[in-house]
Protein backbone atom coordinates (compact mmCIF):
# COMPACT_ATOMS: atom_id res chain seq x y z
CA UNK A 1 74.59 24.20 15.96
CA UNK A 2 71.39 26.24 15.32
CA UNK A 3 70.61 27.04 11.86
CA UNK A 4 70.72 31.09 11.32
CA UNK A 5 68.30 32.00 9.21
CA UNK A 6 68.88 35.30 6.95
CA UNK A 7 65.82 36.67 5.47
CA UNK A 8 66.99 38.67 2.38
CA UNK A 9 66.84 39.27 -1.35
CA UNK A 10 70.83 41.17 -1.82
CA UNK A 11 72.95 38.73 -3.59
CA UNK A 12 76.10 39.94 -2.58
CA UNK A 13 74.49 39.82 1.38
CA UNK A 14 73.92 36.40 0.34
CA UNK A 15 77.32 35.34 -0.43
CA UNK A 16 78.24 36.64 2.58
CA UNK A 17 76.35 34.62 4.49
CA UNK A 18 76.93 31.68 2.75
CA UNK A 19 80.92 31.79 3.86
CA UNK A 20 79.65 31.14 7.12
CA UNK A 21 78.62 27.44 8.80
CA UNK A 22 74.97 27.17 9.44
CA UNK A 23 73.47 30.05 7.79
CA UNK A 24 70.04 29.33 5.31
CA UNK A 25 68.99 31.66 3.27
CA UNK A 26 65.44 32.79 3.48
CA UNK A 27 63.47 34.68 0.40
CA UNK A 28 59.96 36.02 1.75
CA UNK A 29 57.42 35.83 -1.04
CA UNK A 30 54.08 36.01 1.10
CA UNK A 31 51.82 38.91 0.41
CA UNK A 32 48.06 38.04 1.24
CA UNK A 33 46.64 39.35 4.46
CA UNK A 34 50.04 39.99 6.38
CA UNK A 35 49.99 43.77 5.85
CA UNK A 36 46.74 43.86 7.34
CA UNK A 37 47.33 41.31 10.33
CA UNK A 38 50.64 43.58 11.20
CA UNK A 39 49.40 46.70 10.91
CA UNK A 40 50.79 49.57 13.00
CA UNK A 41 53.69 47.23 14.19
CA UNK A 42 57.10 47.43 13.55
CA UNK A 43 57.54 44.03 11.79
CA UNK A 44 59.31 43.24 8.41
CA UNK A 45 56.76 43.41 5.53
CA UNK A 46 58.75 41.76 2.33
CA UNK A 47 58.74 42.93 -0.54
CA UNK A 48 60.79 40.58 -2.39
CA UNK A 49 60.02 38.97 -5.72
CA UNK A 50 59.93 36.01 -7.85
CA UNK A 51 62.86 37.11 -9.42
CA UNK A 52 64.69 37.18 -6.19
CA UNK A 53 64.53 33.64 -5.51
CA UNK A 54 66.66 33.30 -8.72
CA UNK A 55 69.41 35.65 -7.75
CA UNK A 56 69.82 34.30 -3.89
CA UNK A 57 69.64 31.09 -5.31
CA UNK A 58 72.95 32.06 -7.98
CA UNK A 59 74.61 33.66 -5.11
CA UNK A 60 75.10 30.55 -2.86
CA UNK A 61 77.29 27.72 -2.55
CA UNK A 62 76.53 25.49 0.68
CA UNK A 63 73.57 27.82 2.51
CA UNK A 64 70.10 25.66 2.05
CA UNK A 65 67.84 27.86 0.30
CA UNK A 66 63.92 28.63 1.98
CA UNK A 67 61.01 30.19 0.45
CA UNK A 68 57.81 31.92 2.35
CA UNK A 69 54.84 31.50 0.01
CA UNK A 70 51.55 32.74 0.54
CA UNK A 71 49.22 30.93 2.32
CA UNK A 72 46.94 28.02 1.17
CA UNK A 73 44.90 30.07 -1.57
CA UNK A 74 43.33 29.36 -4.89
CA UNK A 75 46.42 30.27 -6.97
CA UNK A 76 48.92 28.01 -4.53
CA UNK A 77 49.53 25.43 -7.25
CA UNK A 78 50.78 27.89 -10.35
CA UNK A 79 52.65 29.89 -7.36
CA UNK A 80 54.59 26.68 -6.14
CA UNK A 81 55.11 25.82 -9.89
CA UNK A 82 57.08 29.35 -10.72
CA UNK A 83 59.25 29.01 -7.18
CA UNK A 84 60.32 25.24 -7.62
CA UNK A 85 61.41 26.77 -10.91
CA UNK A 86 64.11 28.27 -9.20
CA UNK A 87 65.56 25.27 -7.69
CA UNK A 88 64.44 26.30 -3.57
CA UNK A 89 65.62 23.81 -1.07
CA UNK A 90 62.78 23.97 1.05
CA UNK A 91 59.22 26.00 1.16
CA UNK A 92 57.54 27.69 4.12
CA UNK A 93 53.69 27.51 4.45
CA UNK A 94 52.77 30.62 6.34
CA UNK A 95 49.33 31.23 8.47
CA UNK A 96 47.58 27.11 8.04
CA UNK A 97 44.78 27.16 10.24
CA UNK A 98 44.18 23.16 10.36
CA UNK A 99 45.67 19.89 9.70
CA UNK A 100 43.15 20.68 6.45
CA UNK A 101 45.55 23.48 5.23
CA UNK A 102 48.56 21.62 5.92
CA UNK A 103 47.59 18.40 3.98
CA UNK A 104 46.02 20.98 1.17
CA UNK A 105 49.46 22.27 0.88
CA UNK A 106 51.67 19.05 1.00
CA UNK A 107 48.82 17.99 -2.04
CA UNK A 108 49.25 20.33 -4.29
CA UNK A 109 53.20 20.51 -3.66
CA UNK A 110 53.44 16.87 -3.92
CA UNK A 111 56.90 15.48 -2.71
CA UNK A 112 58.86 17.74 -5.08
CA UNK A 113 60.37 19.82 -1.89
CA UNK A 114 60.45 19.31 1.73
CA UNK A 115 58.58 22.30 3.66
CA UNK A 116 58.45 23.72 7.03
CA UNK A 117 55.05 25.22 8.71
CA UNK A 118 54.78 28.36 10.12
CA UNK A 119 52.65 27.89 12.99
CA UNK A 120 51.13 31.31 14.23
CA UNK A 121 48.15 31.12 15.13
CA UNK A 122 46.66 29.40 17.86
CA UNK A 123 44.03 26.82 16.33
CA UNK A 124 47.79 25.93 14.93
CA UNK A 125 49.24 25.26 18.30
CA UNK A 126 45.93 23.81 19.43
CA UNK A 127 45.94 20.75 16.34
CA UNK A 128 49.44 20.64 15.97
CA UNK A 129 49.50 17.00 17.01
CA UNK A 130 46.65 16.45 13.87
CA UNK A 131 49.33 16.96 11.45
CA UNK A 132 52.59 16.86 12.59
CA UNK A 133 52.89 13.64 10.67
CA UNK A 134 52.08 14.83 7.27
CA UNK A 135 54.35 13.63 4.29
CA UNK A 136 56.93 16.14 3.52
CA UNK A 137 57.01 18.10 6.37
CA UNK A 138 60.23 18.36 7.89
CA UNK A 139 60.17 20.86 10.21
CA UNK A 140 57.39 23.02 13.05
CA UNK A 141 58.55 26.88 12.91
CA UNK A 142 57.02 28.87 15.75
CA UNK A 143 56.16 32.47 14.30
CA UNK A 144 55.66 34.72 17.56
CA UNK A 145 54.81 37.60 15.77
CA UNK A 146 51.65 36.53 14.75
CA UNK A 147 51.07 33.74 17.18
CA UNK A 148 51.14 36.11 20.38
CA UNK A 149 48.57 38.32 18.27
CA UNK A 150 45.88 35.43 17.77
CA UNK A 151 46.25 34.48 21.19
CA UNK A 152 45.44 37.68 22.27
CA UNK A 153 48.79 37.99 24.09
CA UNK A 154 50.91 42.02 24.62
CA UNK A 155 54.26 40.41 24.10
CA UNK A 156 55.79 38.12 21.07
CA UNK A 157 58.11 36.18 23.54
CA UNK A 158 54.47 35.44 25.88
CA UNK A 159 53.79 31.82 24.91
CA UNK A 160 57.42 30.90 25.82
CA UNK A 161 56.92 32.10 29.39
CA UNK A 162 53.96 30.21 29.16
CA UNK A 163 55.27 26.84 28.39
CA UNK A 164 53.26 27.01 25.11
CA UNK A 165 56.54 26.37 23.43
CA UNK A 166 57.25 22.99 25.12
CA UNK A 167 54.18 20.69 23.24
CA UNK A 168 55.11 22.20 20.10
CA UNK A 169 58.86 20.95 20.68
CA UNK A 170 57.55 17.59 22.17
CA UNK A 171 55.22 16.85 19.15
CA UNK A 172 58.11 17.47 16.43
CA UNK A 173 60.33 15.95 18.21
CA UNK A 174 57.97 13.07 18.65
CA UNK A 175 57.76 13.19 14.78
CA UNK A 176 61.44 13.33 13.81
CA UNK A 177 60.76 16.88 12.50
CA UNK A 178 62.68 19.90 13.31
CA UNK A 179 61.46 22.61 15.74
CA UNK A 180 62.43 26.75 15.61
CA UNK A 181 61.04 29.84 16.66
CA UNK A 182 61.12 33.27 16.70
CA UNK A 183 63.35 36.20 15.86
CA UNK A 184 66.69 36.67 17.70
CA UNK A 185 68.49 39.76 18.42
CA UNK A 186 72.22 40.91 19.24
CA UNK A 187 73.06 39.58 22.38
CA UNK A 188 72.32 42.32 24.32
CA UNK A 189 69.91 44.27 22.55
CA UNK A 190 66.42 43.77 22.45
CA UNK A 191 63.50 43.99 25.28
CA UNK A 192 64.11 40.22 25.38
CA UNK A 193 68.18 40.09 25.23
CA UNK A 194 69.04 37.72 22.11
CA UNK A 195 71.43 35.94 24.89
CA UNK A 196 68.16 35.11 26.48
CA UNK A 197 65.95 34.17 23.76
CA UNK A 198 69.20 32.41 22.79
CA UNK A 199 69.47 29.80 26.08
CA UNK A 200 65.52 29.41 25.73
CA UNK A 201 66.31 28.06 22.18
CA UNK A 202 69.28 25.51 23.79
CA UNK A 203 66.89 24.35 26.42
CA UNK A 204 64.16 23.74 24.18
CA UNK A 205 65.88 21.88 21.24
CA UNK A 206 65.20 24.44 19.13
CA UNK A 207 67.37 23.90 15.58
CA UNK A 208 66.79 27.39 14.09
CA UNK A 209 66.23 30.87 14.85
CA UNK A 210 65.67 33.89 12.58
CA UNK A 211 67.99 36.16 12.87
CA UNK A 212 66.47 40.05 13.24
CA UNK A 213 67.63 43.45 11.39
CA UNK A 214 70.09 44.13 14.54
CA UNK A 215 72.54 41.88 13.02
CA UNK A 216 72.95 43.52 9.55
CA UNK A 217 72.83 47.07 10.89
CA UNK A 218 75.26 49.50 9.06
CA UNK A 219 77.83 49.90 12.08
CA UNK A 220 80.75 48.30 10.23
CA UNK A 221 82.20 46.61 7.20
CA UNK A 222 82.32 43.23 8.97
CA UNK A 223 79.49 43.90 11.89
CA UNK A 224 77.35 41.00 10.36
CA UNK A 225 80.36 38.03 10.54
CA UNK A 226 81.48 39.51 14.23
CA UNK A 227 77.67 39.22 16.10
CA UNK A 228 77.45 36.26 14.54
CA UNK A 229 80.66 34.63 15.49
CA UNK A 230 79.21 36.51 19.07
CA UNK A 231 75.85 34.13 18.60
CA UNK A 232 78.06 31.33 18.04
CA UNK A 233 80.14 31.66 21.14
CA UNK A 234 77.39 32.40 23.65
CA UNK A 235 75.78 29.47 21.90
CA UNK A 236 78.57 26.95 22.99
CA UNK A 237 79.20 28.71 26.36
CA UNK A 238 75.34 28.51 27.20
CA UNK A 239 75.83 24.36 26.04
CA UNK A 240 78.09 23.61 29.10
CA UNK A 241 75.19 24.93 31.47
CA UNK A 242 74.17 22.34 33.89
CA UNK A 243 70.32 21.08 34.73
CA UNK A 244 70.01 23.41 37.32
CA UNK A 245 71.73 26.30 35.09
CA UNK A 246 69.01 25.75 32.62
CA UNK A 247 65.94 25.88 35.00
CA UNK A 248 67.20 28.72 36.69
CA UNK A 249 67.79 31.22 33.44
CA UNK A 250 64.10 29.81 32.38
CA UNK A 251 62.24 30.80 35.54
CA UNK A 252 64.40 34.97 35.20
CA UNK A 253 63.58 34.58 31.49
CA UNK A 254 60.30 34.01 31.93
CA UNK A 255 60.02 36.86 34.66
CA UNK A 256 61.68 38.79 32.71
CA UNK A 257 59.04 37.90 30.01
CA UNK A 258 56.26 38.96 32.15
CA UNK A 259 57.30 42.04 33.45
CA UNK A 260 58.28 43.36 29.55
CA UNK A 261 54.39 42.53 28.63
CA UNK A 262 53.15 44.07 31.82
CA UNK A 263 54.21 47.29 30.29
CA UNK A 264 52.51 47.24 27.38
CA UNK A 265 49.32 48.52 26.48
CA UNK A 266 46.95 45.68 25.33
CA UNK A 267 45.91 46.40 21.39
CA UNK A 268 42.64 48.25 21.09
């Protein structure tokens, strides 16, 4: 079962979530540089607080807890001190650039949490296998958004069409980490269909997925628990496919991949 993650700062959304299996709860505290490396697109800018982390963290029961920081930066260590405050279950480090960054961070947050990487940009992906085996990392998360940007790419879902995905998979599985990437939408919304970007995440091991706005969307007092129970069925149906099942929705997926970004006006 994939690991839904929620990205939200509503307590009483955060309950909600916790009554169902497999959800983890994400609080998004980074800040420096993102406005200006998503400018113009329409991507979720945060604006959740400190405070926040306390209040999700109250609210749940079973859901693991996850917090974005900021990137490696001169004020990381009093940062990580106030979060761990609040009892997190795991930390994200957003934007490293180099095994450097990574080993920086795992330093200065020394064993007290496990954390996950954000890998999104591509001298990332290019030295991922330089420090996929530091201490305390448990877990590679692919962040298209960005990653498609530094690669100089139209379309977030490009690298998985380009089999940039599978070293990335190899290497944490390799390293006993866990592996996710991505946002996911309803099933059949989206330029990329979430059932597609869904069977992409079976084939390729993936263990998490982020789930997007679509799935919260004011259409219903219950709308949230119903496309998720949705995800959850086309995520066991899409289990049963066969070898040749799998290799056939990967080479559409990735056409379909292609032929999204060849409509798309490269970025000035």
């Amino acid at each position: 079962m994939l690991d839904l993650l929620q990205i939200t700062n509503d307590a009483a959304f955060a309950r909600r979530c916790d009554a169902l299996p497999g959800l983890r709860l994400f609080v998004d505290l980074e800040r420096l540089g993102k406005a200006e490396r998503q400018a113009g697109r329409n991507t979720f800018i945060s604006r959740h607080t400190l405070d926040d982390v306390g209040r999700v963290r109250d609210a749940v029961r079973r859901s693991r807890l996850m917090v974005r920081v900021n990137p490696l930066h001169q004020g990381t260590a009093a940062e990580l001190d106030a979060v761990l405050a609040f009892a997190p279950d795991l930390l994200m480090l957003p934007m490293a650039q180099s095994a450097d960054d990574v080993r920086g961070f795992a330093r200065v947050l020394a064993g007290r949490r496990p954390f996950t990487v954000l890998l999104e940009t591509a001298d990332a992906l290019r030295t991922v296998g330089e420090w996929a085996d530091t201490p305390g990392l448990e877990e590679i998360y692919v962040g298209l958004n960005d990653l498609h940007l530094s690669l100089g790419l139209r379309f977030m879902f490009e690298p998985l069409a380009a089999g940039q995905l599978e070293p990335v998979a190899a290497t944490a599985k390799a390293h006993g980490l866990r592996f996710g990437f991505g946002g996911i939408a309803r099933l059949d919304e989206g330029l990329l269909p979430g059932r597609d970007v869904l069977a992409e995440h079976l084939r390729l091991g993936s263990q998490g997925v982020i789930l997007s706005r679509t799935f919260h969307r004011e259409d219903g007092d219950t709308a949230f628990e119903r496309q998720v129970a949705a995800l959850r069925d086309a995520e066991a149906h899409l289990a049963l496919r066969t070898a040749s099942d799998i290799e056939a929705d990967r080479v559409r997926i990735a056409a379909t991949i292609r032929r999204i970004a060849a409509g798309i006006a490269p970025a000035p």
